[in-house]
C-alpha atoms as a PDB file:
ATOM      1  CA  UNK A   1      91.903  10.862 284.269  1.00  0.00           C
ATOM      2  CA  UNK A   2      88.166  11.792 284.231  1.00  0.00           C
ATOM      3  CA  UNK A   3      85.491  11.701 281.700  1.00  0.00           C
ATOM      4  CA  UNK A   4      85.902  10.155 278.426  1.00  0.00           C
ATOM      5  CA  UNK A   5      89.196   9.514 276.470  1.00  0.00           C
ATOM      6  CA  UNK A   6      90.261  11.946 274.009  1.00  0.00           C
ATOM      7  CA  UNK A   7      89.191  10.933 270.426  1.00  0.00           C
ATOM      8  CA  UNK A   8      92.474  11.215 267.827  1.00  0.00           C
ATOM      9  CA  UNK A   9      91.752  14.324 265.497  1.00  0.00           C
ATOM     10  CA  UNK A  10      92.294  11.341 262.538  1.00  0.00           C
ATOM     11  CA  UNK A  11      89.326   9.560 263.566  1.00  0.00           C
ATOM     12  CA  UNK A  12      87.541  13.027 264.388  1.00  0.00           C
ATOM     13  CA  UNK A  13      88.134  13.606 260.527  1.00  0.00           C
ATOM     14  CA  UNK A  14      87.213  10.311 259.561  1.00  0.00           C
ATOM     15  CA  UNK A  15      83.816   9.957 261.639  1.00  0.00           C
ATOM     16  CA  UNK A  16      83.083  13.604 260.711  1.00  0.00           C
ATOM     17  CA  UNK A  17      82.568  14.763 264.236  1.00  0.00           C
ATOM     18  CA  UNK A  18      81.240  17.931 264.492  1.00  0.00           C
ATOM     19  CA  UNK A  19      82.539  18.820 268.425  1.00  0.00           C
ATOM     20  CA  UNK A  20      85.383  20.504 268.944  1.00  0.00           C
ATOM     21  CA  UNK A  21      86.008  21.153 272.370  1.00  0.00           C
ATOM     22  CA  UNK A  22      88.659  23.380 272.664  1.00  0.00           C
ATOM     23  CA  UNK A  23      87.897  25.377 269.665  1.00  0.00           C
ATOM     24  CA  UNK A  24      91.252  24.956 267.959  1.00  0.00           C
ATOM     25  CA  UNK A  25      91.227  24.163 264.350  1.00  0.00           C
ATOM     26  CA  UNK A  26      91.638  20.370 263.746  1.00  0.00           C
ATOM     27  CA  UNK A  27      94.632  20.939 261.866  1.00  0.00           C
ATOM     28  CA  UNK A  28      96.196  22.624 264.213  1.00  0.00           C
ATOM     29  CA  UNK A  29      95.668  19.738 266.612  1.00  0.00           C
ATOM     30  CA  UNK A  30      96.473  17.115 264.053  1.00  0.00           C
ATOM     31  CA  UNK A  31     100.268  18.707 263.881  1.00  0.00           C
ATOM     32  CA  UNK A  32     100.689  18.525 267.447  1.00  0.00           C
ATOM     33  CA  UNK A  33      99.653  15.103 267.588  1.00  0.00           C
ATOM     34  CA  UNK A  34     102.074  12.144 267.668  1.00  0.00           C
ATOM     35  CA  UNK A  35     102.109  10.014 263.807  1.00  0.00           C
ATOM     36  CA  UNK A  36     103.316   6.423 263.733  1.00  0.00           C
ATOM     37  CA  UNK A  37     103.427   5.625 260.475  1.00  0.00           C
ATOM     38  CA  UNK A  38     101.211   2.316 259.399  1.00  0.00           C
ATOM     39  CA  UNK A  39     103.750  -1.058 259.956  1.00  0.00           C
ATOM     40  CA  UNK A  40     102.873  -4.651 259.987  1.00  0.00           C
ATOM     41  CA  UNK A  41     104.401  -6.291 262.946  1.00  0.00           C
ATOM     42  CA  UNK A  42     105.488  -9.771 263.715  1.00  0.00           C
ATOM     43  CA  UNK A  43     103.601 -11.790 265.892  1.00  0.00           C
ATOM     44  CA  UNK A  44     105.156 -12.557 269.279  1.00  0.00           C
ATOM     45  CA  UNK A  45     105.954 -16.458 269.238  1.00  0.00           C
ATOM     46  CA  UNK A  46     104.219 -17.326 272.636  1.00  0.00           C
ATOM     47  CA  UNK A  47     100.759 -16.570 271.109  1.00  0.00           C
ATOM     48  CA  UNK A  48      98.526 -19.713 271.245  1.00  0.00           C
ATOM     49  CA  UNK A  49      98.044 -21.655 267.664  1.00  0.00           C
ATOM     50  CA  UNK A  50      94.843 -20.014 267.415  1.00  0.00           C
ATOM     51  CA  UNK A  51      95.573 -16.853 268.556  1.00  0.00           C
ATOM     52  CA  UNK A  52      98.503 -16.976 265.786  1.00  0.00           C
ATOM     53  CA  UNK A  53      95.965 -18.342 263.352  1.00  0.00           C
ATOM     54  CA  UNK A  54      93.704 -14.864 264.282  1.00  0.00           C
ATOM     55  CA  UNK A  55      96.640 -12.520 263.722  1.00  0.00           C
ATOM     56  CA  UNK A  56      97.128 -13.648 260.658  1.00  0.00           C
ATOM     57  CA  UNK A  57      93.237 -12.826 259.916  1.00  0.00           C
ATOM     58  CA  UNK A  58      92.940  -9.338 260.749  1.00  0.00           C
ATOM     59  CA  UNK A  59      96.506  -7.787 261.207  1.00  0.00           C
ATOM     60  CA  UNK A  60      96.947  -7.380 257.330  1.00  0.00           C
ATOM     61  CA  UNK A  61      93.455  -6.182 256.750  1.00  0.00           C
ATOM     62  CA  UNK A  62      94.233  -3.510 259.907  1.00  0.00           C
ATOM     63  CA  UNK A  63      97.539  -2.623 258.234  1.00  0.00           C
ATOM     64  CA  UNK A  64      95.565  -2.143 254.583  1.00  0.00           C
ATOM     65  CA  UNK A  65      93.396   0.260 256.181  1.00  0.00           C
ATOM     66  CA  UNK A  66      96.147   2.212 257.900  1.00  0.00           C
ATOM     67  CA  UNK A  67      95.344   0.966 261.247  1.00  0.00           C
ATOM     68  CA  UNK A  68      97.854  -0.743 262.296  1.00  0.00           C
ATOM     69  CA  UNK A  69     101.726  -0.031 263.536  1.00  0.00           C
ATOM     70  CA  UNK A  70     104.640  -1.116 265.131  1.00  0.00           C
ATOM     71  CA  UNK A  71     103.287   0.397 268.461  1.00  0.00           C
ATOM     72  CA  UNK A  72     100.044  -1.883 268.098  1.00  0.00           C
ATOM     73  CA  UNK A  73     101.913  -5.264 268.561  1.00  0.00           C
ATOM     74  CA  UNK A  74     100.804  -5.856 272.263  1.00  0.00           C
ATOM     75  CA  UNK A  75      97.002  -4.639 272.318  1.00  0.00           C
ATOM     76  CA  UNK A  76      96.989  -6.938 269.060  1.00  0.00           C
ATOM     77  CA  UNK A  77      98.597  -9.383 270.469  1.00  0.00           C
ATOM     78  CA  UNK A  78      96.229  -9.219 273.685  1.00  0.00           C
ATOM     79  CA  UNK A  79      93.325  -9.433 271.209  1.00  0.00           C
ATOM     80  CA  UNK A  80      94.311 -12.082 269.210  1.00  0.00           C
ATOM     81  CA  UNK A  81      95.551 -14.420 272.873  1.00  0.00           C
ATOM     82  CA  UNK A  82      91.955 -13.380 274.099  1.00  0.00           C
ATOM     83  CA  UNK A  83      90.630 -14.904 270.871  1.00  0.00           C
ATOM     84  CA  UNK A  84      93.186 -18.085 271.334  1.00  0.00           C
ATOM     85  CA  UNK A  85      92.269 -18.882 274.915  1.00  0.00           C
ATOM     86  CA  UNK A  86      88.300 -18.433 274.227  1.00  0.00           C
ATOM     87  CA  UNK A  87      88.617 -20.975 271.086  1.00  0.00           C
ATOM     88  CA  UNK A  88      90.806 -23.457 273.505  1.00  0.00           C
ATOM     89  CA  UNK A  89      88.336 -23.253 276.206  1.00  0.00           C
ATOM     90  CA  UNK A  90      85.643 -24.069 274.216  1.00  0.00           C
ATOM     91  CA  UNK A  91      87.132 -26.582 272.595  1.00  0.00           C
ATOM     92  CA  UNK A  92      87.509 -28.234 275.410  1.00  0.00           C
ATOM     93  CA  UNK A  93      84.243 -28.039 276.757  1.00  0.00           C
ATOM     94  CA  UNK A  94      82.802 -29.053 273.457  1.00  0.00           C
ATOM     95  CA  UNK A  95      85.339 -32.583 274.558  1.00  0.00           C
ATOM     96  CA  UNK A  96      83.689 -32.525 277.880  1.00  0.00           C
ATOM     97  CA  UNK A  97      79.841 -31.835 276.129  1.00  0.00           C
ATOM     98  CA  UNK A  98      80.203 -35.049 274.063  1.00  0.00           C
ATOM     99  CA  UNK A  99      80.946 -37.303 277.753  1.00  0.00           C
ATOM    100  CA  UNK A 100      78.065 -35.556 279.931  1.00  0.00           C
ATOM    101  CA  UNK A 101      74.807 -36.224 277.967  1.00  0.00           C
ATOM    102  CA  UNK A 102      72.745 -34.304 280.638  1.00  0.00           C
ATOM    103  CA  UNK A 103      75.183 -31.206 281.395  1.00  0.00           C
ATOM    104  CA  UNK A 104      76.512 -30.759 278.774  1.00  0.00           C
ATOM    105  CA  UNK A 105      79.765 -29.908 280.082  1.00  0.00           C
ATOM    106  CA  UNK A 106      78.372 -26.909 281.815  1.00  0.00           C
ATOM    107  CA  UNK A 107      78.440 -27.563 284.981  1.00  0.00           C
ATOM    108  CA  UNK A 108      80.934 -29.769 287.251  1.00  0.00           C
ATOM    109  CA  UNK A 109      80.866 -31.836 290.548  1.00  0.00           C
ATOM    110  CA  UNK A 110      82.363 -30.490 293.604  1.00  0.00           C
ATOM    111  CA  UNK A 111      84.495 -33.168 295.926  1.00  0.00           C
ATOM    112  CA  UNK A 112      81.539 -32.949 298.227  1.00  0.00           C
ATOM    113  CA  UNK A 113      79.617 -33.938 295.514  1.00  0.00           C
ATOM    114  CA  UNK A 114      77.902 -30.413 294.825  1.00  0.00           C
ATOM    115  CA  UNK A 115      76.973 -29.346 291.171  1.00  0.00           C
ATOM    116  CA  UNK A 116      78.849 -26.182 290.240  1.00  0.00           C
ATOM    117  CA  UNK A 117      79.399 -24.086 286.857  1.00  0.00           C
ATOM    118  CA  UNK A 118      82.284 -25.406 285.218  1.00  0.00           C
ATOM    119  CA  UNK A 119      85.413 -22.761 285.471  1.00  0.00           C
ATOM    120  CA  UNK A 120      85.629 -22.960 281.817  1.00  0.00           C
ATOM    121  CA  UNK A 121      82.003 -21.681 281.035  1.00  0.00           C
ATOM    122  CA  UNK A 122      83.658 -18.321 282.970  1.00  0.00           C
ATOM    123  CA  UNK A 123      86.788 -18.319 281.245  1.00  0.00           C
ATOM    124  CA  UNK A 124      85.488 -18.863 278.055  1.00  0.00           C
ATOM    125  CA  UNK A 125      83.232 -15.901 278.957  1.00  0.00           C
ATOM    126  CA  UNK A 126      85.861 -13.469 280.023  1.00  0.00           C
ATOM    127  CA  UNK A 127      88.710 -14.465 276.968  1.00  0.00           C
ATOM    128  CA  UNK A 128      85.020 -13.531 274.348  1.00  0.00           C
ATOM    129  CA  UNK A 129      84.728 -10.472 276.560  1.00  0.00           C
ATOM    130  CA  UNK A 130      88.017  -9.396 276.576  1.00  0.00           C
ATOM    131  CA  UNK A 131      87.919 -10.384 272.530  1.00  0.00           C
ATOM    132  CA  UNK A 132      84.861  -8.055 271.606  1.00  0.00           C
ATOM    133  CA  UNK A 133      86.706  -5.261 273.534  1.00  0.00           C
ATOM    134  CA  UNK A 134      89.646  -5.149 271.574  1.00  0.00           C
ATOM    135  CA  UNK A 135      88.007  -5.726 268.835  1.00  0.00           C
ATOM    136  CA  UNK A 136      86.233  -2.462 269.544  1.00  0.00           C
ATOM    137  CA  UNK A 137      89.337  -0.653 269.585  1.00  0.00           C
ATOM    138  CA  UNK A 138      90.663  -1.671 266.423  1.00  0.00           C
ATOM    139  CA  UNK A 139      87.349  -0.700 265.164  1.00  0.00           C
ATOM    140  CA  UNK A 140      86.629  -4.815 264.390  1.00  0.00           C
ATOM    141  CA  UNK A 141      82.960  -4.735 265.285  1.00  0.00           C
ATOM    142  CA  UNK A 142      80.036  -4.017 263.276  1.00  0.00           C
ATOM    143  CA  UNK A 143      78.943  -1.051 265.999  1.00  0.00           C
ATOM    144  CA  UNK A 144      82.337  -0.034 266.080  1.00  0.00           C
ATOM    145  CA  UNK A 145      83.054   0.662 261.923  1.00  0.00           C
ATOM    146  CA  UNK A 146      79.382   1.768 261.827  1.00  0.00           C
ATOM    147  CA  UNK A 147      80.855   5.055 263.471  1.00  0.00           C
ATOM    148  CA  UNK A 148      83.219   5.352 260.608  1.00  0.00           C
ATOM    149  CA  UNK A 149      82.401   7.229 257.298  1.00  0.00           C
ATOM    150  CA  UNK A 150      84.224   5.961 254.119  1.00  0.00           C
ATOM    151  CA  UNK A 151      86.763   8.292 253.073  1.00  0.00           C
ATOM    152  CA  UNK A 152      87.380   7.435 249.633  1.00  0.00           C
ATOM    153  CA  UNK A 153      91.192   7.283 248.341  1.00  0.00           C
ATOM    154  CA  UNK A 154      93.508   8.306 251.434  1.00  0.00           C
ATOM    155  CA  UNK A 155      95.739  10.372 248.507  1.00  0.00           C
ATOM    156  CA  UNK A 156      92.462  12.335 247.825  1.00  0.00           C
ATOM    157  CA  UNK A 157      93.995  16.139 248.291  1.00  0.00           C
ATOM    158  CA  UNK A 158      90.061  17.214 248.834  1.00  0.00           C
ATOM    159  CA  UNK A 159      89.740  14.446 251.457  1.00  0.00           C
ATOM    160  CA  UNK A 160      90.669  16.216 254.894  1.00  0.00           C
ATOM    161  CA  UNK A 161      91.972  13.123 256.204  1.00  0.00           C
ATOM    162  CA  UNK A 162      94.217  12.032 253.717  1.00  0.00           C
ATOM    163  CA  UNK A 163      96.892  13.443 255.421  1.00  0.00           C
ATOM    164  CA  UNK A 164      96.953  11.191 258.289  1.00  0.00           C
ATOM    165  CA  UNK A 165      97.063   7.742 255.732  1.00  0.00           C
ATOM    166  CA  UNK A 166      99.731   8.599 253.435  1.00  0.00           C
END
């Protein structure tokens, strides 16, 4: 698929965007669309200690705003193991930093006896990467809720979004 994703007419509502590009009446579009309603699903047991200890964080606070659902589990799931295995490699490179006063753990020896960057420095790098991008869809980063407007009480009957967080 080309160009950029299609935005859900919920968040349309919510971020009060003004483009409508195919002229239909949100509500119109909003009744065609799919509606999960809001769950709070169990974590899946092979999720690293700290990547449990994450889901715990945010899933309730996701599932309080009427983020979250049943259909979530696995991109929250990927978030929270992305958050897990970033934590566990730097935890152990913090081990290494304390034994290697002069590289801090950074960078390794090669058989040959070459310096290299320590894999761990790059997976570290990728599991906070692949963290701040979920994050990003859940709307979890400062940049990301920025784009949100507040929308008052969801039951609101003037609010034109309160239909979609009942």
């Amino acid at each position: 698929m080309r160009g950029r994703r299609p935005k859900p007419t919920h968040l349309k509502l919510v971020q009060g965007d003004a483009r409508n590009v195919g002229r239909k009446k949100l509500e119109e579009k909003a009744a065609r669309e799919a509606k999960i309603p809001p769950a709070l699903p169990m974590p899946p047991p092979e999720l690293l200690d700290e990547a449990k200890v994450e889901w715990g964080r945010i899933s309730s606070q996701l599932y309080d705003a009427g983020l979250l659902t049943d259909v979530d589990r696995g991109a929250l799931a990927a978030c929270c193991q992305a958050y897990g295995r970033w934590m566990q490699a730097e935890r152990i490179m913090a081990d290494l930093q304390k034994r290697d006063p002069i590289f801090q753990g950074l960078m390794i020896k090669t058989a040959k006896g070459h310096m290299v960057q320590n894999p761990l420095v790059g997976t570290a790098n990728k599991a906070m990467s692949d963290y701040v991008r979920f994050c990003t869809e859940f709307g979890l980063t400062p940049s990301s809720r920025s784009r949100t407007t507040p929308v008052g009480d969801p039951k609101d009957d003037d609010d034109p979004a309160g239909q979609f967080f009942k």
